[in-house]
N, C-alpha and C. Protein backbone atom coordinates (compact mmCIF):
# COMPACT_ATOMS: atom_id res chain seq x y z
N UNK A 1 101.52 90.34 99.44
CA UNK A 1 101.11 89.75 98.18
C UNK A 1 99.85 90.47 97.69
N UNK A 2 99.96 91.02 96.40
CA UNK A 2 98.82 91.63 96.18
C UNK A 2 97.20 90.66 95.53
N UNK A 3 96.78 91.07 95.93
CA UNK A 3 95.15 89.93 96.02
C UNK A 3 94.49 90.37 94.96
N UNK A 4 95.19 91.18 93.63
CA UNK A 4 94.47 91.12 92.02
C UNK A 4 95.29 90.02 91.32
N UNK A 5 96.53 89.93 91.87
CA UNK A 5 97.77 88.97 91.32
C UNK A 5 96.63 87.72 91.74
N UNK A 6 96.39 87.30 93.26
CA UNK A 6 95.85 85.91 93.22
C UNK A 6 94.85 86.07 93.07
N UNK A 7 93.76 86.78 92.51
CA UNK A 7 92.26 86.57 92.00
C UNK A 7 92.56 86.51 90.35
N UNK A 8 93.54 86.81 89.58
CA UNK A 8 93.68 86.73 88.50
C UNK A 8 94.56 84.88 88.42
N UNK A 9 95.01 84.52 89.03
CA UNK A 9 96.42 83.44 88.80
C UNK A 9 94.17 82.18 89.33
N UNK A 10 93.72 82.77 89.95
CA UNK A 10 93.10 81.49 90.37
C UNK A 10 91.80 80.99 89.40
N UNK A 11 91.50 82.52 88.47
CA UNK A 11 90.95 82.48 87.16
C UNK A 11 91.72 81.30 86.42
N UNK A 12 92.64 81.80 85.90
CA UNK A 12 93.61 81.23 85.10
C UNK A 12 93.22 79.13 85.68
N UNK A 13 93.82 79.35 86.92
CA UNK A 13 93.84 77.88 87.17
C UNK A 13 92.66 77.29 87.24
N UNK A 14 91.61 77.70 87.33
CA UNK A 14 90.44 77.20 87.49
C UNK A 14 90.23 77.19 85.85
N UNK A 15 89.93 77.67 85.24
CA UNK A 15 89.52 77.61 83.77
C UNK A 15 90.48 77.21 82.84
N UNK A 16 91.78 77.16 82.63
CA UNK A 16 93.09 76.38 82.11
C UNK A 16 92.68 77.60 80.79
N UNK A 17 92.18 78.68 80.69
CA UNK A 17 92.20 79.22 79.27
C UNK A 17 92.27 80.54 79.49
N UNK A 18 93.40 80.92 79.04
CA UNK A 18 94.23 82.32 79.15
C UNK A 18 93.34 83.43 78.45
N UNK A 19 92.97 83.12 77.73
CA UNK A 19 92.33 84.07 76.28
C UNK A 19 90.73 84.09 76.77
N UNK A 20 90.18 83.49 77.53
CA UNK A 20 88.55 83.52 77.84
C UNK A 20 88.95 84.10 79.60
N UNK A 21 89.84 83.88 80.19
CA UNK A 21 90.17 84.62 81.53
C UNK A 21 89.87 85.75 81.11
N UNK A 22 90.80 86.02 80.07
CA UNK A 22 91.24 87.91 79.91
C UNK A 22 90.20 88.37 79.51
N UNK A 23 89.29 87.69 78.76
CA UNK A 23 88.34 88.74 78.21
C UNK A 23 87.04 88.63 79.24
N UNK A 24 86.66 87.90 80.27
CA UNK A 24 86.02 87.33 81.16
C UNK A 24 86.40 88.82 82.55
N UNK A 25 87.78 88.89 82.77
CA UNK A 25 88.47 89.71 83.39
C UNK A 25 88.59 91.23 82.82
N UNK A 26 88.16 91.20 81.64
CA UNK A 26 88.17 92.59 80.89
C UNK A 26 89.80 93.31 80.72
N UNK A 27 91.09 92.17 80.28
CA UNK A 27 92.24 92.98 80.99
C UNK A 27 92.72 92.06 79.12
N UNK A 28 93.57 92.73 78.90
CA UNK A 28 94.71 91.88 78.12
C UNK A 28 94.87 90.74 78.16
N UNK A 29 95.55 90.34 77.20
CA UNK A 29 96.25 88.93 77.56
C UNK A 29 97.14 88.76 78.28
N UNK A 30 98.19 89.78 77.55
CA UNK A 30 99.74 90.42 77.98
C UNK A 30 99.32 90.80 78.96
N UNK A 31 98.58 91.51 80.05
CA UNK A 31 98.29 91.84 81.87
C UNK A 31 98.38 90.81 82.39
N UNK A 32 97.48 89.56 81.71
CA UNK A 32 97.12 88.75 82.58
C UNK A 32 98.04 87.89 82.50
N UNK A 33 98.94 87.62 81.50
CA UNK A 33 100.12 86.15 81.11
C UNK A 33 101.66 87.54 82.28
N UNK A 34 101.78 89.05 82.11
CA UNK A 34 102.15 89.30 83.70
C UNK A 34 101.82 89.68 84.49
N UNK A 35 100.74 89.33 84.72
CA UNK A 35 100.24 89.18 86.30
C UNK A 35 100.91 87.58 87.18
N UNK A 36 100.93 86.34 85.81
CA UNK A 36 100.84 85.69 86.34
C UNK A 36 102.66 85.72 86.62
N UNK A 37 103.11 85.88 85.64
CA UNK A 37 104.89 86.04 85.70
C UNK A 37 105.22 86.73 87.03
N UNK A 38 104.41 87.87 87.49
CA UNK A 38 104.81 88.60 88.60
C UNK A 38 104.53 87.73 90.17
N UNK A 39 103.59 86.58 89.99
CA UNK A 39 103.27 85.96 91.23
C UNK A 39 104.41 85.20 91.08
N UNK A 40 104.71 84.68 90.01
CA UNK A 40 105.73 83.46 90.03
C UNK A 40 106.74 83.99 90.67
N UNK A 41 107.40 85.12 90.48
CA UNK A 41 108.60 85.85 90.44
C UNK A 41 108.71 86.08 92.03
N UNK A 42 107.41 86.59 92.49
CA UNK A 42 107.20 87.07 93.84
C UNK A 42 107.57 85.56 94.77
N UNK A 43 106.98 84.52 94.28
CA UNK A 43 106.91 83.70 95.25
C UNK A 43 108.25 82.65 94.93
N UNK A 44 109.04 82.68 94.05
CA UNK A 44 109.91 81.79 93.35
C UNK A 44 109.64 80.71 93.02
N UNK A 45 108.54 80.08 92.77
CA UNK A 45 108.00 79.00 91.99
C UNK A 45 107.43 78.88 90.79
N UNK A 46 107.52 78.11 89.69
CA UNK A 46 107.01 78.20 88.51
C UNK A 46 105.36 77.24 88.90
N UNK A 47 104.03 78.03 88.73
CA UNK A 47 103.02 77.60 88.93
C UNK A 47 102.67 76.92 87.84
N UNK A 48 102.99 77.30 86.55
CA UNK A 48 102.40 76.43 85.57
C UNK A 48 102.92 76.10 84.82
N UNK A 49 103.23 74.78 84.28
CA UNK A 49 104.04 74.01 82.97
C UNK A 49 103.75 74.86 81.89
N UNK A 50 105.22 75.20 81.43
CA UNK A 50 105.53 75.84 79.97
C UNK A 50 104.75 74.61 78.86
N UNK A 51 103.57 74.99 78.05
CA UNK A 51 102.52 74.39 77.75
C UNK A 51 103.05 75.11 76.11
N UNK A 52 102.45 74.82 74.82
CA UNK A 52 102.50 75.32 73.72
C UNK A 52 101.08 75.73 74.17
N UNK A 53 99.91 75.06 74.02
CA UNK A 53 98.46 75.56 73.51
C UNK A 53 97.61 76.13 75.11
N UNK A 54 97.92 75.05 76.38
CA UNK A 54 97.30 74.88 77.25
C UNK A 54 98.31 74.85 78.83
N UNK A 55 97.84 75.91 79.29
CA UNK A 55 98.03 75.79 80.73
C UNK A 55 97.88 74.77 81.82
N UNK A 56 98.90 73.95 82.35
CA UNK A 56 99.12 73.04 83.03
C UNK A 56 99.44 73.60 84.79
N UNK A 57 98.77 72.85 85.75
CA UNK A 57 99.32 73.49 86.96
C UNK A 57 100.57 72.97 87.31
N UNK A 58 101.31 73.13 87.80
CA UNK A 58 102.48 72.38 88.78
C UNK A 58 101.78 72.01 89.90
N UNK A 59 102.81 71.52 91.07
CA UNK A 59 102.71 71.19 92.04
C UNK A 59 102.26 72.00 92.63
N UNK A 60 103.46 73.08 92.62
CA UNK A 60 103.12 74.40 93.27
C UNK A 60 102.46 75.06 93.27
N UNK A 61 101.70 75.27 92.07
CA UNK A 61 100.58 75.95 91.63
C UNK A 61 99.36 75.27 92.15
N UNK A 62 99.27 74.14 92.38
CA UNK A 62 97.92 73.41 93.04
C UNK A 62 97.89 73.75 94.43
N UNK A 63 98.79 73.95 94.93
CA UNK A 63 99.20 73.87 96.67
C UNK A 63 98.65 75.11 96.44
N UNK A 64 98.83 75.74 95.53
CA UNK A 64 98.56 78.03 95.77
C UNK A 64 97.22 78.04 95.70
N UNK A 65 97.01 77.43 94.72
CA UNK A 65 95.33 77.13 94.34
C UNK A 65 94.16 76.76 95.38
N UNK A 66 95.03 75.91 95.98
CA UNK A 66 93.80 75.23 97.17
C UNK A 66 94.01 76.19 98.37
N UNK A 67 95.33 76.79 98.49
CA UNK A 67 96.09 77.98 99.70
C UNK A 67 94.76 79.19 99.22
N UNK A 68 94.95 79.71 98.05
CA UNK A 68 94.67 80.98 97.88
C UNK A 68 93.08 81.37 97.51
N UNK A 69 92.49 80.06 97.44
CA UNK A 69 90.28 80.14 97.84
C UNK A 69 90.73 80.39 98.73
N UNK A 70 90.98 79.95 100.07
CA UNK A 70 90.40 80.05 101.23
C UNK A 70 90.30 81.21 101.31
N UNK A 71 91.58 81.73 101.02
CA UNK A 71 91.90 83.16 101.76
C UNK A 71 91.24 84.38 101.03
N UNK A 72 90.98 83.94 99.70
CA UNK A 72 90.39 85.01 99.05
C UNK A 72 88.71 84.75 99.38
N UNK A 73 88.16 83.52 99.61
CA UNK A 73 87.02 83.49 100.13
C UNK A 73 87.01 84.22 101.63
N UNK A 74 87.77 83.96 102.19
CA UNK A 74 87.67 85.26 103.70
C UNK A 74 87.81 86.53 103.76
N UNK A 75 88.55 86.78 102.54
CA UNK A 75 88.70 88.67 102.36
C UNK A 75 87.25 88.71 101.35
N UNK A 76 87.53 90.15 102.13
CA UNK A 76 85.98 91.31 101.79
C UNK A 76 85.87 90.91 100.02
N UNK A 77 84.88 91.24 98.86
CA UNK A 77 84.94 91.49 97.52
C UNK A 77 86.19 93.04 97.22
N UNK A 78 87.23 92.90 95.95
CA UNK A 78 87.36 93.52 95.39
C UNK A 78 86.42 95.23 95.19
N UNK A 79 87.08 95.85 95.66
CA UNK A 79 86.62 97.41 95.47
C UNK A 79 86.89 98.15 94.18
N UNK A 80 87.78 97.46 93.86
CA UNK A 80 88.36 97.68 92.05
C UNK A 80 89.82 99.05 92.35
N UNK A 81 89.89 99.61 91.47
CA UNK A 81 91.13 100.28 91.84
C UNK A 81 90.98 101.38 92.84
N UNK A 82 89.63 102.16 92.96
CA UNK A 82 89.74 103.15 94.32
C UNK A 82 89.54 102.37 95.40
N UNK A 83 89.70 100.99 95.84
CA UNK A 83 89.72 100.72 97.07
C UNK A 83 90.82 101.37 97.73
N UNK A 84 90.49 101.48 98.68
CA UNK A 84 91.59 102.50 99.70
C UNK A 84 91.39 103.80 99.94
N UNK A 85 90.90 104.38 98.71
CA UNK A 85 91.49 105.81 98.42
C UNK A 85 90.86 106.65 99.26
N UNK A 86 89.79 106.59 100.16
CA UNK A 86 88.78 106.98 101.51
C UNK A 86 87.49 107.73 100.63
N UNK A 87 87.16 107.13 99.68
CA UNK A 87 86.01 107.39 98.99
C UNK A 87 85.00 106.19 99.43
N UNK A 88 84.07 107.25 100.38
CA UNK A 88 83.26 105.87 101.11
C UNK A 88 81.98 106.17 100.69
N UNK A 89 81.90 106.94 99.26
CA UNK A 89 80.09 107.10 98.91
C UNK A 89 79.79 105.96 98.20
N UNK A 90 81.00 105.58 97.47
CA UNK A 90 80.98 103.94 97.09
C UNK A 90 79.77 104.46 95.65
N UNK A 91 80.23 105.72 95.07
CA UNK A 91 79.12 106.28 93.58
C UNK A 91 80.22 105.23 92.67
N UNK A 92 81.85 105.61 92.80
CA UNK A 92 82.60 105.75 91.51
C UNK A 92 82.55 106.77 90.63
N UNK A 93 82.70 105.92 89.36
CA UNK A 93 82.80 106.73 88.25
C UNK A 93 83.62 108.02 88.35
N UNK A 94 83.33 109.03 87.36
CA UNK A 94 84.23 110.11 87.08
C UNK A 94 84.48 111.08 88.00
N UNK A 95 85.43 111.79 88.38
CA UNK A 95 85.99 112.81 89.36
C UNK A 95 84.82 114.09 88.74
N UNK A 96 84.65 114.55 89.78
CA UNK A 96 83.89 116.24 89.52
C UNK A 96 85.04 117.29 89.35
N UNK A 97 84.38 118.06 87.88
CA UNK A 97 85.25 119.43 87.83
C UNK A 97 85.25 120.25 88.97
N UNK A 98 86.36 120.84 89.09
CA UNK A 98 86.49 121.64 90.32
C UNK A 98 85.42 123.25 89.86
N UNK A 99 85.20 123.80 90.91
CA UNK A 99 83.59 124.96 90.16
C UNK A 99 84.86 126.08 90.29
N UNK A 100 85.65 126.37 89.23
CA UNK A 100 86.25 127.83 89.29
C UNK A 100 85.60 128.38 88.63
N UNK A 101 86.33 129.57 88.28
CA UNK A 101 85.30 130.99 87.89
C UNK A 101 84.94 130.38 86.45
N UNK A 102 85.65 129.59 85.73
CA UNK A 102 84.99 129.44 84.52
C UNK A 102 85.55 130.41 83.28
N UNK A 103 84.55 130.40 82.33
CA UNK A 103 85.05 131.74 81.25
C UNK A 103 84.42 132.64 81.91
N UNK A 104 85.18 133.69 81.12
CA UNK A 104 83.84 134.84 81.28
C UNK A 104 82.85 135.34 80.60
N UNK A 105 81.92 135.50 81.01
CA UNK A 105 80.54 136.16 79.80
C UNK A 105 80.89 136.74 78.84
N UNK A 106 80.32 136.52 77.86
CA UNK A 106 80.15 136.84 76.73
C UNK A 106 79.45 138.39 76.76
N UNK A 107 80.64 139.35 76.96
CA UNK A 107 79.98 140.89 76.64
C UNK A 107 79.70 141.39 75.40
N UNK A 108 78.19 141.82 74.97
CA UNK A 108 78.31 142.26 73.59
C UNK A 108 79.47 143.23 72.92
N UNK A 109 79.43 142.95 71.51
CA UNK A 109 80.56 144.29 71.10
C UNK A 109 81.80 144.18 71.65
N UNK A 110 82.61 142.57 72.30
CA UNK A 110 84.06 142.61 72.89
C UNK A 110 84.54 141.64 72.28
N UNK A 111 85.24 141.21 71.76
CA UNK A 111 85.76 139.67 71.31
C UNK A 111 86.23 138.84 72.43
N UNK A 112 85.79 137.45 72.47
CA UNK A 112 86.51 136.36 73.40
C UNK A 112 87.89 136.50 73.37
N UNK A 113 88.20 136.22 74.44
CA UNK A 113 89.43 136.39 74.86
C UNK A 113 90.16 135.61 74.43
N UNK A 114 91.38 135.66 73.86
CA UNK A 114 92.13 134.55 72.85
C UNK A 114 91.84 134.50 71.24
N UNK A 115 90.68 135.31 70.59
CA UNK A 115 90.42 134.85 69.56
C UNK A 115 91.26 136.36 68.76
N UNK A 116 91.13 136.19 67.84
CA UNK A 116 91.84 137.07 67.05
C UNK A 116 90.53 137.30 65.97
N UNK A 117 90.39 138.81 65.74
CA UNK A 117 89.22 139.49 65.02
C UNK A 117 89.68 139.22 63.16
N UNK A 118 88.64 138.68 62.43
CA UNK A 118 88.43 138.70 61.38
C UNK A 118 89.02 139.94 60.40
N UNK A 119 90.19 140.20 59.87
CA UNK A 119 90.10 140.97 58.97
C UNK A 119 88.73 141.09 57.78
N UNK A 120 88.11 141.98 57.30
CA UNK A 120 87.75 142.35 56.41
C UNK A 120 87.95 142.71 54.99
């Protein structure tokens, strides 16, 4: 079971408001309304009453709810998406260009390579 599915489904149930989750979560609506479709699907239970305005738990969804603190209170914090990836400087952010040769210098009196010379 993936543990963004139940840190997102326990947002949701704890706050009953889809639209302040997502933007709270920094994700869509549409991510987060399937994120939650994908737990349901995974586990075969419908967690929350088909609602017009407001999210209702089920049964099932309360049992997941009180199931899925514990367990997410015992696992480590979220690493975000490079968890795993064996990047242990723990910087982030952007990948470094690889150092190839680059262009080449600018020789006086030669045109860049690729450009096509100015008729006169």
């Amino acid at each position: 079971m993936d543990t963004t599915l139940l840190r997102r489904f326990v947002a949701v149930a704890e706050e009953l408001d889809i639209v302040r989750v997502a933007k709270n979560l920094n994700v869509s609506r549409t991510t987060l309304m399937k994120s939650i479709a994908d737990l349901e699907a995974e586990l075969g239970v419908a967690l929350f009453e088909p609602a017009a305005d407001q999210p209702w738990l089920t049964e099932a969804g309360m049992a997941l709810l009180a199931d899925s603190k514990g367990l997410l209170a015992s696992m480590p914090p979220s690493g975000g998406p490079s968890q795993g990836s064996g990047n242990t400087s723990g910087s982030g952010g952007k990948a470094k260009a690889s150092k190839g040769k680059g262009r080449k210098p600018a020789v006086k009196g030669q045109s860049a390579p690729g450009k096509r010379r100015q008729s006169r």
